[in-house]
Protein backbone atom coordinates (compact mmCIF):
# COMPACT_ATOMS: atom_id res chain seq x y z
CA UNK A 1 -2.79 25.32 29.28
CA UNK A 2 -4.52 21.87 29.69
CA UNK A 3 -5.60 22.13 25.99
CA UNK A 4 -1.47 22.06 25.19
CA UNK A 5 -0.55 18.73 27.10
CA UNK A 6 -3.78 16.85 26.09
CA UNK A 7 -2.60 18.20 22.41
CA UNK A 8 0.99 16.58 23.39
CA UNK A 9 -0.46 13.30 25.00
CA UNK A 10 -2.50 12.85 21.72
CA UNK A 11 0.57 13.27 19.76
CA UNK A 12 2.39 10.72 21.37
CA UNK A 13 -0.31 8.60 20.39
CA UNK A 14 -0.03 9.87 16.74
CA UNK A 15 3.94 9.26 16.70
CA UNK A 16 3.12 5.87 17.34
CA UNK A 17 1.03 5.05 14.80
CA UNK A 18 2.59 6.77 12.55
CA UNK A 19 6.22 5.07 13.41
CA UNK A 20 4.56 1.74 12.66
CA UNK A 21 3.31 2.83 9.65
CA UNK A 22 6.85 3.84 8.45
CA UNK A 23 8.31 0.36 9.63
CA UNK A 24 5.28 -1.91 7.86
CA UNK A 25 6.30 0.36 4.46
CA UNK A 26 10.09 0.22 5.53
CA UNK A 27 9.58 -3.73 5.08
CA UNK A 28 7.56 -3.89 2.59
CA UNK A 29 9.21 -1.86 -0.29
CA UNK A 30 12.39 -0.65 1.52
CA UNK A 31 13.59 1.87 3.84
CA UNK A 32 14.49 4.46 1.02
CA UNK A 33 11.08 4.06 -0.51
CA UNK A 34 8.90 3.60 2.32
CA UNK A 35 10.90 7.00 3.55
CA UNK A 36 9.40 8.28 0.08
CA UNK A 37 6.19 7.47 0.55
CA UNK A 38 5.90 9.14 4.01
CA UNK A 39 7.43 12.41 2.77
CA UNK A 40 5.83 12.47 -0.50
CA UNK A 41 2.44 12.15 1.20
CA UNK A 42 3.53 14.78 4.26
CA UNK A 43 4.49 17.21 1.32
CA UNK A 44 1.21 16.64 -0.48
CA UNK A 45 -0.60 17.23 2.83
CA UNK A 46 1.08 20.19 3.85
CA UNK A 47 0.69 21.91 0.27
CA UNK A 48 -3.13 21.00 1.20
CA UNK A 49 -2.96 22.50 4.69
CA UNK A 50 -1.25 25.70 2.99
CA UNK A 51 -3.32 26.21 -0.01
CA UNK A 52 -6.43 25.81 2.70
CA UNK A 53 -5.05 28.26 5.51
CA UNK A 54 -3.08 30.66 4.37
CA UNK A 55 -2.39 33.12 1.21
CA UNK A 56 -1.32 31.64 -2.06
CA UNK A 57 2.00 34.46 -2.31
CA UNK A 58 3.49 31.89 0.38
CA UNK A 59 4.10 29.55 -2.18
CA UNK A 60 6.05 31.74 -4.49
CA UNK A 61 9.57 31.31 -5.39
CA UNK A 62 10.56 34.53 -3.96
CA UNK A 63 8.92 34.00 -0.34
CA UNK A 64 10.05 30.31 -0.13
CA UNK A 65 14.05 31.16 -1.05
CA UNK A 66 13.67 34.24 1.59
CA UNK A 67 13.43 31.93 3.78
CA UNK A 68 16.10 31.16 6.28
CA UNK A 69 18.60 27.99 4.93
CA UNK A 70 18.64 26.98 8.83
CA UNK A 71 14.83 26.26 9.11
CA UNK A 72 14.73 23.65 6.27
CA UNK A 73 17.36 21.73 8.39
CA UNK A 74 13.95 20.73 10.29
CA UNK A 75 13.32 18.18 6.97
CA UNK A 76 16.36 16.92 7.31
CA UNK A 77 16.14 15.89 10.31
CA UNK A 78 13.13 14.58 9.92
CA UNK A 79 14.21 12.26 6.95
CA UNK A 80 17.17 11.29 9.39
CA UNK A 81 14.46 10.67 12.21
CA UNK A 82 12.44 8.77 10.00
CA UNK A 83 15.33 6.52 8.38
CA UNK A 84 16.52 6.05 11.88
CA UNK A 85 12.65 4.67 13.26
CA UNK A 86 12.53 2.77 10.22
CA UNK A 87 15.70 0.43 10.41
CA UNK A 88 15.85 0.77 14.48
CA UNK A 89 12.13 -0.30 15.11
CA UNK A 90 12.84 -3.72 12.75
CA UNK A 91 15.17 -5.00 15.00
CA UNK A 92 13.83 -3.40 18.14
CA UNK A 93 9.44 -3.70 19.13
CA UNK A 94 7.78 -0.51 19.06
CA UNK A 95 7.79 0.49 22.81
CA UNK A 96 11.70 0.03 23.16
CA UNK A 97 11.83 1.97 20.21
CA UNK A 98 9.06 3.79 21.78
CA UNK A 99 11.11 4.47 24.64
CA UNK A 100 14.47 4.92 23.07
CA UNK A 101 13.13 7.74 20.92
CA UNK A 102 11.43 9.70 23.91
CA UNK A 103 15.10 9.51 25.51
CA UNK A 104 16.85 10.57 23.10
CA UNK A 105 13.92 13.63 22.47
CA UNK A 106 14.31 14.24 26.19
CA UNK A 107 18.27 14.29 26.01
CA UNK A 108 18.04 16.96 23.07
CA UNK A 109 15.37 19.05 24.51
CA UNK A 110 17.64 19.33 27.90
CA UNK A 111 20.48 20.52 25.75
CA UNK A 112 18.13 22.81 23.64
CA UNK A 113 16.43 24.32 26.92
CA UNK A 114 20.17 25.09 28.29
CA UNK A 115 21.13 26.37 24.74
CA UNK A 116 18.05 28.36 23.96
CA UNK A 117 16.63 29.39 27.59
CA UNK A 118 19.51 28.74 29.60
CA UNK A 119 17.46 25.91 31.80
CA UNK A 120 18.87 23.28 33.30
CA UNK A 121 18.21 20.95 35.64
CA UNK A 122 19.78 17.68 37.34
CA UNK A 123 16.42 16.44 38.56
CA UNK A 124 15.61 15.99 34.48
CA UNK A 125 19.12 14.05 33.79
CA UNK A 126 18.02 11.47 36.91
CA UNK A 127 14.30 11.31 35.16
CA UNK A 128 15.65 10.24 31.92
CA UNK A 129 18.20 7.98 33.65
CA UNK A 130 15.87 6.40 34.96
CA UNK A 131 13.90 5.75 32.29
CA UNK A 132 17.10 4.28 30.54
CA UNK A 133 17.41 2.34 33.69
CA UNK A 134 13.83 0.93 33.31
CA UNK A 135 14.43 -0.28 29.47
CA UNK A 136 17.26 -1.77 30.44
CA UNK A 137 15.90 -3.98 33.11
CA UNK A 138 13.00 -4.80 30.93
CA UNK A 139 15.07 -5.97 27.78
CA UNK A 140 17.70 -8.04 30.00
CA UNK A 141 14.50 -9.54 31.81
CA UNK A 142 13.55 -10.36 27.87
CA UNK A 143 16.11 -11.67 26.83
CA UNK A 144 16.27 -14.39 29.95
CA UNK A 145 12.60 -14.72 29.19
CA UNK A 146 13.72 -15.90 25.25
CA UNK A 147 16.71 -17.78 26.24
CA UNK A 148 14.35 -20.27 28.86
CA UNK A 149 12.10 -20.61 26.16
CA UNK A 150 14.88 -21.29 23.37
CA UNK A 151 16.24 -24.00 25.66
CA UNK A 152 12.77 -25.34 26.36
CA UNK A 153 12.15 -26.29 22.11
CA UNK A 154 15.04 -27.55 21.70
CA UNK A 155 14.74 -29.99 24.75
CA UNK A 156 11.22 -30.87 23.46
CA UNK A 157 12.70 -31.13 20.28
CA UNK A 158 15.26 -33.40 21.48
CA UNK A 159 12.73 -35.88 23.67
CA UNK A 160 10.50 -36.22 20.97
CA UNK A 161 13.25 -36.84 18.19
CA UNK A 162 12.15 -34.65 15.43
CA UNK A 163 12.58 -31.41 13.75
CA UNK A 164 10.69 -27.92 14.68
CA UNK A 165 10.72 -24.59 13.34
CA UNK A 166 9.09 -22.10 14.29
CA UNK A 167 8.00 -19.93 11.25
CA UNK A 168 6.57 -16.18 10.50
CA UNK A 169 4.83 -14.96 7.87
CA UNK A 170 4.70 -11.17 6.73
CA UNK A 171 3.00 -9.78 4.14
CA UNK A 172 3.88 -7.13 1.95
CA UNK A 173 1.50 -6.28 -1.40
CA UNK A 174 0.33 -9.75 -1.29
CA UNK A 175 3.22 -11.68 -1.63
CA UNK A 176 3.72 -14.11 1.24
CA UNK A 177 7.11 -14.55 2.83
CA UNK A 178 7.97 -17.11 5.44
CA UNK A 179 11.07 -16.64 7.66
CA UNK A 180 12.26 -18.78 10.13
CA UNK A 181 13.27 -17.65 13.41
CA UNK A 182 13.92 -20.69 15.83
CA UNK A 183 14.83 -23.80 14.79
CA UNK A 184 15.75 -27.14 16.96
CA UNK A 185 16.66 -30.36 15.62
CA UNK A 186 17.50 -32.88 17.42
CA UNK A 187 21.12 -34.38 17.93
């Protein structure tokens, strides 16, 4: 049983790599296409893992339309998932994403354990409250955090009587683009 939640520790681990992955393509050639990319390479993988592991009649036309329509709905919501981690984790740092995500996965899995198993349980809904709680209190102390140093430049700015901005650079297939987030100038 250990083997299992190691296995599911090291996948969290996984998701987030992977979630940054699909955000640095996301920005770099666009949500649709950096959704692409991931799938395209996923699909190539898994036709890999298949032709490695199991018989080659599982690829036939006949065995992949017996399946069941409801199981491809899993690649759907994947792409939805993915779309969703893309545009969400650009405005949004990983953890809070991070975080977000494993709320919403624990919201659905309550429902799907009371659905599937009939298991429910109010000590759950106060853990993931609580974890809502905890995000929230972390982004509100942010966002104090960013407005006292906001006001800070621009007083600076103001004392010393010049312009500042304060610029970022990203880099996507070696272009170079500068965007500015902060900017004082003085009165």
């Amino acid at each position: 049983m250990l083997v299992y939640y190691i296995a599911a520790f090291v996948n969290g681990f996984f998701n987030s790599v992977n979630k940054m992955m699909n955000v640095k393509a996301g920005q770099c050639f666009g949500t649709a296409k950096g959704s692409l990319i991931n799938y395209v390479e996923a699909t190539l993988l898994s036709l890999a893992l298949v032709c490695m592991t199991a018989s080659p009649s599982e690829l036939s036309p006949a065995h992949v339309f017996s399946v069941p329509a409801w199981v491809y709905l899993g690649a759907v919501c994947g792409l939805v998932a993915m779309v969703l981690i893309i545009v969400g984790t650009l405005h949004t740092h990983v953890l809070v994403s991070s975080i977000l995500a494993l709320v919403g996965n624990l919201g659905m899995a309550l429902v799907l354990d009371y659905v599937f198993y009939g298991v429910f349980s109010w000590l759950r809904v106060a853990g993931i409250l609580l974890i809502l709680l905890g995000i929230t209190w972390i982004e509100k102390s942010k966002t104090s955090q960013k407005e006292v140093s906001i006001d800070m430049h621009a007083k600076n700015a103001r004392k010393s009587d010049d312009f500042r901005a304060f610029d970022f650079t990203v880099r996507c297939r070696g272009r170079r683009r500068t965007q500015r987030r902060v900017r004082c100038e003085s009165r």
